[in-house]
C-alpha atoms as a PDB file:
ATOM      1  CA  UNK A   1     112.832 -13.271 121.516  1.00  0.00           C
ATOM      2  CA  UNK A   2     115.805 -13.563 119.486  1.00  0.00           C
ATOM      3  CA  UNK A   3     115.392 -17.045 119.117  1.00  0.00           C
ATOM      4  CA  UNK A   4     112.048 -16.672 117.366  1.00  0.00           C
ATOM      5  CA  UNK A   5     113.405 -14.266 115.121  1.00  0.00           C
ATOM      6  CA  UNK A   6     116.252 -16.521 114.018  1.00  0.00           C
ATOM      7  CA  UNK A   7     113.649 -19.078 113.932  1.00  0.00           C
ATOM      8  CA  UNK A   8     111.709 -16.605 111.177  1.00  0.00           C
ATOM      9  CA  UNK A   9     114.945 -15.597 109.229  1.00  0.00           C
ATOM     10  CA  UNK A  10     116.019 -19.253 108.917  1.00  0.00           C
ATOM     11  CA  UNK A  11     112.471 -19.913 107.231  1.00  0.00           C
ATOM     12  CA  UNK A  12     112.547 -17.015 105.326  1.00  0.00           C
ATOM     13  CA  UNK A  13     116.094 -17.903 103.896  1.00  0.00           C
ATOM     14  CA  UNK A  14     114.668 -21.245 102.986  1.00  0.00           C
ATOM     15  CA  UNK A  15     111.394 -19.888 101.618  1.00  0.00           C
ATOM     16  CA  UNK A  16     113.567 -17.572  99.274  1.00  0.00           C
ATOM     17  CA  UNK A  17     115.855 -19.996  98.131  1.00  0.00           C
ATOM     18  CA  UNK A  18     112.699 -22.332  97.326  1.00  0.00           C
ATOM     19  CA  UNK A  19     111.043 -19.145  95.256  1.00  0.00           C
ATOM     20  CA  UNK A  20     114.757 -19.092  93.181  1.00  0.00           C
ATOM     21  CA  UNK A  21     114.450 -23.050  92.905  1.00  0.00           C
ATOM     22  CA  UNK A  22     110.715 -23.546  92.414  1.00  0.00           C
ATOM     23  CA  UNK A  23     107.558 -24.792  94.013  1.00  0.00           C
ATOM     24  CA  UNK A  24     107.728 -27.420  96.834  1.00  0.00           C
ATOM     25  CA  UNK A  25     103.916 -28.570  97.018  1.00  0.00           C
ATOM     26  CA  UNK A  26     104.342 -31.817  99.643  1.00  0.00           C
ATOM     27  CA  UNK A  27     107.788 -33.085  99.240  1.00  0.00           C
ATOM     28  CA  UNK A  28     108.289 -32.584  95.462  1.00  0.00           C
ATOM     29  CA  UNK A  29     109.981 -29.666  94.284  1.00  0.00           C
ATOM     30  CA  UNK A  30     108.403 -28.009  90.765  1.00  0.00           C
ATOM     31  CA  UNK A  31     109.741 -25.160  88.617  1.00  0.00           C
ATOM     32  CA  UNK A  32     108.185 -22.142  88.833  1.00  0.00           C
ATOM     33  CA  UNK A  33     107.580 -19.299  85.959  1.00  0.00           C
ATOM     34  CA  UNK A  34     108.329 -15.774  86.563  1.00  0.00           C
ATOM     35  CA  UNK A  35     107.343 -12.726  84.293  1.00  0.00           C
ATOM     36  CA  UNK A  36     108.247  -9.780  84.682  1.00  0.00           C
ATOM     37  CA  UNK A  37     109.261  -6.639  81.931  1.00  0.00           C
ATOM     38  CA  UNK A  38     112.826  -8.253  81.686  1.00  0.00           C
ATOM     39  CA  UNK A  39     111.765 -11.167  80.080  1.00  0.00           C
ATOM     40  CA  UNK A  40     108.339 -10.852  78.457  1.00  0.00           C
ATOM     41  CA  UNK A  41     109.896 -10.267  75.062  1.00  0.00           C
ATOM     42  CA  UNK A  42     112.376 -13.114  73.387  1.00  0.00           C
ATOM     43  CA  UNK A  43     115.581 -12.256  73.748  1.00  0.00           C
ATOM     44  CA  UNK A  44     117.887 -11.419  70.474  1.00  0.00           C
ATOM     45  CA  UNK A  45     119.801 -14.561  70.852  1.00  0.00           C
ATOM     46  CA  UNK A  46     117.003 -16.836  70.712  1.00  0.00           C
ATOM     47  CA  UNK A  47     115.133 -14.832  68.278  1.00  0.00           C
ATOM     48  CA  UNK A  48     118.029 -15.607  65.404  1.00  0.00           C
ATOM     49  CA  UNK A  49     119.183 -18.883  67.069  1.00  0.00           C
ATOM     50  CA  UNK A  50     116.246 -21.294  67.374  1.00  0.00           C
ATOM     51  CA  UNK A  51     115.664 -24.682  68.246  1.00  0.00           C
ATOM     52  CA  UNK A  52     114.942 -24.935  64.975  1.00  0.00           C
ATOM     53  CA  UNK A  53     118.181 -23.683  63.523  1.00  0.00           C
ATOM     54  CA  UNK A  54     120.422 -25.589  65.681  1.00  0.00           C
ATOM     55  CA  UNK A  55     118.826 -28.641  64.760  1.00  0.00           C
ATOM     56  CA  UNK A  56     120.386 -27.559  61.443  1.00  0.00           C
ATOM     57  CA  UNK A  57     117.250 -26.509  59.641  1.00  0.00           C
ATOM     58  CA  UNK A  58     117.461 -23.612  57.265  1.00  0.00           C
ATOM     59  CA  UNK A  59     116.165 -20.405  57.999  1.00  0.00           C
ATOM     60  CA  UNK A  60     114.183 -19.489  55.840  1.00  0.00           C
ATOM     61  CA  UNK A  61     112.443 -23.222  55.773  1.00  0.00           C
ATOM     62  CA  UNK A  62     111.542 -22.181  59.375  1.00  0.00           C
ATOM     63  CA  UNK A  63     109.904 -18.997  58.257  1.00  0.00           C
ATOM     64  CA  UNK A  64     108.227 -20.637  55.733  1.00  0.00           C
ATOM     65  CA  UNK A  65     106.891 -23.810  57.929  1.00  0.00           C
ATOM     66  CA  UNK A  66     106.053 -20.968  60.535  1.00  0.00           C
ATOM     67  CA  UNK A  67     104.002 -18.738  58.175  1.00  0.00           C
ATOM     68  CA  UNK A  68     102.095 -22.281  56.550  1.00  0.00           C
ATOM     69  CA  UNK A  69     101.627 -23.227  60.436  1.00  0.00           C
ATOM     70  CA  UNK A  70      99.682 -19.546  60.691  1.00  0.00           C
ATOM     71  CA  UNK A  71      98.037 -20.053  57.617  1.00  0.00           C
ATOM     72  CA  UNK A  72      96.632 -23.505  58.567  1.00  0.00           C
ATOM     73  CA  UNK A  73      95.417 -21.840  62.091  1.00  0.00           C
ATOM     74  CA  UNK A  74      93.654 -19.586  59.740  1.00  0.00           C
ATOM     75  CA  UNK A  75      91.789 -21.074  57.213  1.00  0.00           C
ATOM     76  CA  UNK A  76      90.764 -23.699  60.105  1.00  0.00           C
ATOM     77  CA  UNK A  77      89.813 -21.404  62.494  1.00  0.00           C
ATOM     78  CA  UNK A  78      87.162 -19.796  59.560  1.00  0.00           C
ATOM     79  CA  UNK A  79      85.847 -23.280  58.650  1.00  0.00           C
ATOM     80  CA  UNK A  80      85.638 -23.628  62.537  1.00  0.00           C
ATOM     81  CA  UNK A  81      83.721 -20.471  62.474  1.00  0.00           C
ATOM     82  CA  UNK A  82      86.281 -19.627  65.688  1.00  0.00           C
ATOM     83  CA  UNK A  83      86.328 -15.467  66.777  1.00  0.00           C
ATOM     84  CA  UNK A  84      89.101 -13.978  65.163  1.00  0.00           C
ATOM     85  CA  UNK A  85      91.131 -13.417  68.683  1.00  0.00           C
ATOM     86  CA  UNK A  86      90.879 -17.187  68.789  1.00  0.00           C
ATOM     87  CA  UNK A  87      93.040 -17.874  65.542  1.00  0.00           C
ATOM     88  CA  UNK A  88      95.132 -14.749  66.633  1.00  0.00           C
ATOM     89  CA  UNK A  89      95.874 -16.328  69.851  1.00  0.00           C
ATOM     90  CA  UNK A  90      96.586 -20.101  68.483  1.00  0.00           C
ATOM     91  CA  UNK A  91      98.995 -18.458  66.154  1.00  0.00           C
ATOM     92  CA  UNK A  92     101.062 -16.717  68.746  1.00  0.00           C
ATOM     93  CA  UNK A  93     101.077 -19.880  70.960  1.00  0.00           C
ATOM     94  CA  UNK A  94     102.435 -21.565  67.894  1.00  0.00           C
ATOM     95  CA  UNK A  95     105.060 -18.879  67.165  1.00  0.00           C
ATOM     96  CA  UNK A  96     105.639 -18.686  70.974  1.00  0.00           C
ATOM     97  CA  UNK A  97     106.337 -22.479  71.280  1.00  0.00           C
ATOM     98  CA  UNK A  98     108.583 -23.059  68.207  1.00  0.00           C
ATOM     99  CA  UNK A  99     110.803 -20.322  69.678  1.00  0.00           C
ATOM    100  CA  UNK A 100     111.923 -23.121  72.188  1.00  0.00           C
ATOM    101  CA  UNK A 101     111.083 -25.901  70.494  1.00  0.00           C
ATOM    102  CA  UNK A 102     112.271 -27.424  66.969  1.00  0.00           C
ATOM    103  CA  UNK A 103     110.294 -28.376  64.149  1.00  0.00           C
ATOM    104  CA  UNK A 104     112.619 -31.117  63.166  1.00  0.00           C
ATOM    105  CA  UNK A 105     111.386 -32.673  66.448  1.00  0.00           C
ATOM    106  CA  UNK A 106     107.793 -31.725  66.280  1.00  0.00           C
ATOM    107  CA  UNK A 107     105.241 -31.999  63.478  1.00  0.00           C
ATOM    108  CA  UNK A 108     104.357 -28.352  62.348  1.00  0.00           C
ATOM    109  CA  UNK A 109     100.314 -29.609  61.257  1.00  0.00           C
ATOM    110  CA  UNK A 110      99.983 -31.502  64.374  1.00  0.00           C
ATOM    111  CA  UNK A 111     101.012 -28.505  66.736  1.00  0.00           C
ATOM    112  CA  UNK A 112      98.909 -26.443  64.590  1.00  0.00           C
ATOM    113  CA  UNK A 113      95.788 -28.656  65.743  1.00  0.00           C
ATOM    114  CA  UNK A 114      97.153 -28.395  68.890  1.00  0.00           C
ATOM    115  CA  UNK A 115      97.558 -24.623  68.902  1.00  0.00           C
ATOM    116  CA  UNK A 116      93.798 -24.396  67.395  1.00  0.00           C
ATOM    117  CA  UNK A 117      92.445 -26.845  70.325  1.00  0.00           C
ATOM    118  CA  UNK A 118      93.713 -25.116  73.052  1.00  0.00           C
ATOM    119  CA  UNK A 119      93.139 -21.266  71.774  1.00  0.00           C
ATOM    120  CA  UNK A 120      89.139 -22.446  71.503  1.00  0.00           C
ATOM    121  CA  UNK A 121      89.395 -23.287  74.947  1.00  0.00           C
ATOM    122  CA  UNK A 122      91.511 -20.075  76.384  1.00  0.00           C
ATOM    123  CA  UNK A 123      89.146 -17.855  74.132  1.00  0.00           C
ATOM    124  CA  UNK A 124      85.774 -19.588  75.464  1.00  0.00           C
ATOM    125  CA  UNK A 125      84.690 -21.105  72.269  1.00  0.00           C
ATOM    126  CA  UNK A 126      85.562 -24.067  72.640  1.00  0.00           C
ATOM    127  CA  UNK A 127      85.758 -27.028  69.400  1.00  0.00           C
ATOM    128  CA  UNK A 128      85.314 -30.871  69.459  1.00  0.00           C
ATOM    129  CA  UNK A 129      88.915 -31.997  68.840  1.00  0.00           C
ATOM    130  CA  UNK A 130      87.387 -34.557  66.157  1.00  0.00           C
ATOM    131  CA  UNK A 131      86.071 -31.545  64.193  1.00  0.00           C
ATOM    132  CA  UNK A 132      89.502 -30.244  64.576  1.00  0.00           C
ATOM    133  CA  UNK A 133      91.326 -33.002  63.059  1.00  0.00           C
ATOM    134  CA  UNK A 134      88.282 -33.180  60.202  1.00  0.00           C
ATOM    135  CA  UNK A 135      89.164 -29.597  59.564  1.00  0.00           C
ATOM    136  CA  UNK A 136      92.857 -29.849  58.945  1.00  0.00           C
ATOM    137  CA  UNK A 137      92.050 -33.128  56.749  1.00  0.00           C
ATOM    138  CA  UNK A 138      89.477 -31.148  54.769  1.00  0.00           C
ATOM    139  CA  UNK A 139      92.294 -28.582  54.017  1.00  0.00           C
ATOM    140  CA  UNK A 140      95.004 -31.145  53.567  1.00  0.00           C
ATOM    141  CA  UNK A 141      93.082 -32.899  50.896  1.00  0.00           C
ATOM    142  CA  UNK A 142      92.240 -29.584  49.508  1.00  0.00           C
ATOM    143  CA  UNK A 143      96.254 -28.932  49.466  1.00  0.00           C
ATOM    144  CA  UNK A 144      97.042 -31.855  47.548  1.00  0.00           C
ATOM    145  CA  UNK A 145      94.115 -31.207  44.835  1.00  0.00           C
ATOM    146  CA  UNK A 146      92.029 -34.670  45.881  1.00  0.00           C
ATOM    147  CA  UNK A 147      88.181 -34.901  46.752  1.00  0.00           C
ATOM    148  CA  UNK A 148      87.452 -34.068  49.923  1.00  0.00           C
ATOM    149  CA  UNK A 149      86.710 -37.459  51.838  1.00  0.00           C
ATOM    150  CA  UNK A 150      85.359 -38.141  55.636  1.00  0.00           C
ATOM    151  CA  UNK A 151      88.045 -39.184  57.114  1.00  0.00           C
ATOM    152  CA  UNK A 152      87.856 -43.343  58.831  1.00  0.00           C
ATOM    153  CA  UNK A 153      87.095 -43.337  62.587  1.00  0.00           C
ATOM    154  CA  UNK A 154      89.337 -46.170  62.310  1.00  0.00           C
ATOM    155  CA  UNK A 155      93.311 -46.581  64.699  1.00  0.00           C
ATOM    156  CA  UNK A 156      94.960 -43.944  62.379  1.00  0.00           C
ATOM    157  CA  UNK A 157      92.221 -41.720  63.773  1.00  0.00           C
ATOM    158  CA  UNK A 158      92.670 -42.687  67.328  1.00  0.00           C
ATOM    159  CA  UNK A 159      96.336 -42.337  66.716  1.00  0.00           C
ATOM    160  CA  UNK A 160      96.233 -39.047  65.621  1.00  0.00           C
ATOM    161  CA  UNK A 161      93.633 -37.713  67.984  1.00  0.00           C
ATOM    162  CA  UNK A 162      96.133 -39.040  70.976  1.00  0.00           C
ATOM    163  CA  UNK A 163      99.101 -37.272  69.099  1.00  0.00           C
ATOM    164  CA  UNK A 164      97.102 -33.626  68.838  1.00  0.00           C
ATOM    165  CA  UNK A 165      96.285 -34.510  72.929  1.00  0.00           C
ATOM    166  CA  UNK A 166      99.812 -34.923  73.679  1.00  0.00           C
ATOM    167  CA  UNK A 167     100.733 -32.397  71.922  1.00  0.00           C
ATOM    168  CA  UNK A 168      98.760 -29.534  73.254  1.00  0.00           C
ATOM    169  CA  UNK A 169     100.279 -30.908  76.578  1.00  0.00           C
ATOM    170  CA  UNK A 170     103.458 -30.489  75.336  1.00  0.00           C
ATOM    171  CA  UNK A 171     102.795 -26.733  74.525  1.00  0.00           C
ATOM    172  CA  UNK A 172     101.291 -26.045  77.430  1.00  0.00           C
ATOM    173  CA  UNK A 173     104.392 -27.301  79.745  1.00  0.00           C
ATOM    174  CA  UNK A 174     106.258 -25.391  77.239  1.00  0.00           C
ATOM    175  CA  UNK A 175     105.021 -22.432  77.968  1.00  0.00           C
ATOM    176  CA  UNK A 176     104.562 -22.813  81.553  1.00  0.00           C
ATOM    177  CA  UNK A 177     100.958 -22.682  81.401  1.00  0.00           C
ATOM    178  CA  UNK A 178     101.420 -18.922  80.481  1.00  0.00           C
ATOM    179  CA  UNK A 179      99.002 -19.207  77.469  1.00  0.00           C
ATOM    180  CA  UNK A 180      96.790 -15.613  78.023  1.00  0.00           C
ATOM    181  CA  UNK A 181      97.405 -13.372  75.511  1.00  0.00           C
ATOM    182  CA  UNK A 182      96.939  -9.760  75.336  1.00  0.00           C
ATOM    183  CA  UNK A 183      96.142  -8.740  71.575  1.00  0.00           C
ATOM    184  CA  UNK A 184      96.679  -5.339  70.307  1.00  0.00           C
ATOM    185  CA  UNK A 185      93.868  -5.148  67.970  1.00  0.00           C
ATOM    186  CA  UNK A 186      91.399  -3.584  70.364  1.00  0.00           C
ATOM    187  CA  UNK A 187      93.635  -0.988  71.323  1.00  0.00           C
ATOM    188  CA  UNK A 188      94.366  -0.152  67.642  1.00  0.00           C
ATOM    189  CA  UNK A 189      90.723  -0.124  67.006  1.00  0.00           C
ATOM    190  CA  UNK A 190      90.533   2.238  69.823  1.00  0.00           C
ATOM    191  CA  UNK A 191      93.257   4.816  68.669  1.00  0.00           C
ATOM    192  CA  UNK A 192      91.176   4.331  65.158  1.00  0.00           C
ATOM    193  CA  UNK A 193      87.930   5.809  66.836  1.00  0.00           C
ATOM    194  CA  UNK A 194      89.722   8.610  68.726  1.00  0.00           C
ATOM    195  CA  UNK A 195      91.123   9.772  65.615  1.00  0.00           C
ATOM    196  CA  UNK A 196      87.388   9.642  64.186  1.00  0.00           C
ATOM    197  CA  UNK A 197      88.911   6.718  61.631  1.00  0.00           C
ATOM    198  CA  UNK A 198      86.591   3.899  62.414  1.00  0.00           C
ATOM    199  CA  UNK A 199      84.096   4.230  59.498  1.00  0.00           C
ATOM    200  CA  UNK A 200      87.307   3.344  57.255  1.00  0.00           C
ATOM    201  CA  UNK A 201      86.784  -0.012  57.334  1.00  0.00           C
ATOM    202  CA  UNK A 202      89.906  -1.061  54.954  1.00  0.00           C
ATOM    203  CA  UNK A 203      92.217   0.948  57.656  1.00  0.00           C
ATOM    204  CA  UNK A 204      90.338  -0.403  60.465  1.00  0.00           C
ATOM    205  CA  UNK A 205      91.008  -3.973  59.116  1.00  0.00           C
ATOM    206  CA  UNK A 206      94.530  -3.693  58.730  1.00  0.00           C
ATOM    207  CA  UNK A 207      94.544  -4.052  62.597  1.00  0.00           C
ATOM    208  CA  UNK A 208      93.908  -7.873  61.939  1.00  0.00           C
ATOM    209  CA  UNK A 209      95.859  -8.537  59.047  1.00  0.00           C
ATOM    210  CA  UNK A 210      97.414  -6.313  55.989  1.00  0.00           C
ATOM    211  CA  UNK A 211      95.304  -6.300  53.011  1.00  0.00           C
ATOM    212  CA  UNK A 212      97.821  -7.820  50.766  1.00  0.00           C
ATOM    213  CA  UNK A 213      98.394 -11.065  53.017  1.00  0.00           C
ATOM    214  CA  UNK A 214     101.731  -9.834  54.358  1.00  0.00           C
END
């Protein structure tokens, strides 16, 4: 008897100290994501002192390559004709992932492709990831004041299409494959109804974005 229950303590130590370590799935050992309320909001430190920032990038160039980033998510997302939880959810993975990640080291319009790709997919609806890339050229050429022209189907193409792939792996490891997100807007929407609000359409709108682009 009480060498069966050593027996089951031993494997219980060892099954604990595996949880603390990670997953073993046949005789590799993989890390292994735990949320709980400790840790489901960033931390002060890292909220101030990014990747981004100790890779010696300003500030405020971060918020302003952040808030572009958005912006791009955005107006593609429209031209996409994507649900508006599906750009809301692309941005936060691209906030989310920048937070550990710098944008010296990654391209902010390629992670924004990325971030659009996969939110299509999380949200069910999903997108081509050529009509993707056509999108973000569309608004780039719009950016720099040129004609809108089809982009080639030529290597550059290829090249880029493999560099958006690669990089919505690269978010997704990031993140630990943690990519649901719960959005607040229907529960504001909610409160707006209970409160007998929801006919105001500019207040119920706010819940999505403030009406002077802030």
């Amino acid at each position: 008897g009480d060498g069966r229950v050593g027996s089951r303590r031993a494997r219980s130590g060892s099954s604990d100290k595996m949880a603390a370590s990670g997953i073993l799935i046949g005789d590799k050992l993989y890390s292994s994501i735990a949320l709980t309320l400790e840790n489901c909001l960033i931390s002060e430190e890292k909220l101030f002192l990014t990747a981004s920032v100790s890779d010696g990038l300003d500030p405020e160039v971060e918020t302003d390559l952040r808030i572009v980033g958005c912006e791009l998510i955005q107006a593609a997302g429209i031209l996409l004709k994507l649900p508006q939880v599906a750009m809301a959810t692309g941005q936060v993975l691209f906030q989310r992932f920048f937070y550990s990640k710098s944008f010296v080291k990654h391209p902010m319009e390629i992670l924004s492709m990325a971030c659009v790709h996969l939110a299509s997919k999380i949200e069910e609806d999903p997108r081509r990831i050529r009509d993707v890339i056509n999108v973000f050229h569309h608004l780039r050429k719009l950016r720099e004041k040129k004609s809108p022209a089809p982009l080639l189907l030529d290597q550059s193409y290829v090249n880029l299409k493999n560099q958006v792939i690669k990089a919505e792996r690269r978010v997704l490891k990031e993140l630990g494959f943690c990519v649901h997100v719960k959005h607040p807007h229907k529960i504001i929407v909610m409160y707006l109804q209970v409160l007998e609000c929801e006919r105001n359409r500019p207040l119920v709108q706010t819940a999505w974005v403030d009406p002077d682009g802030k």
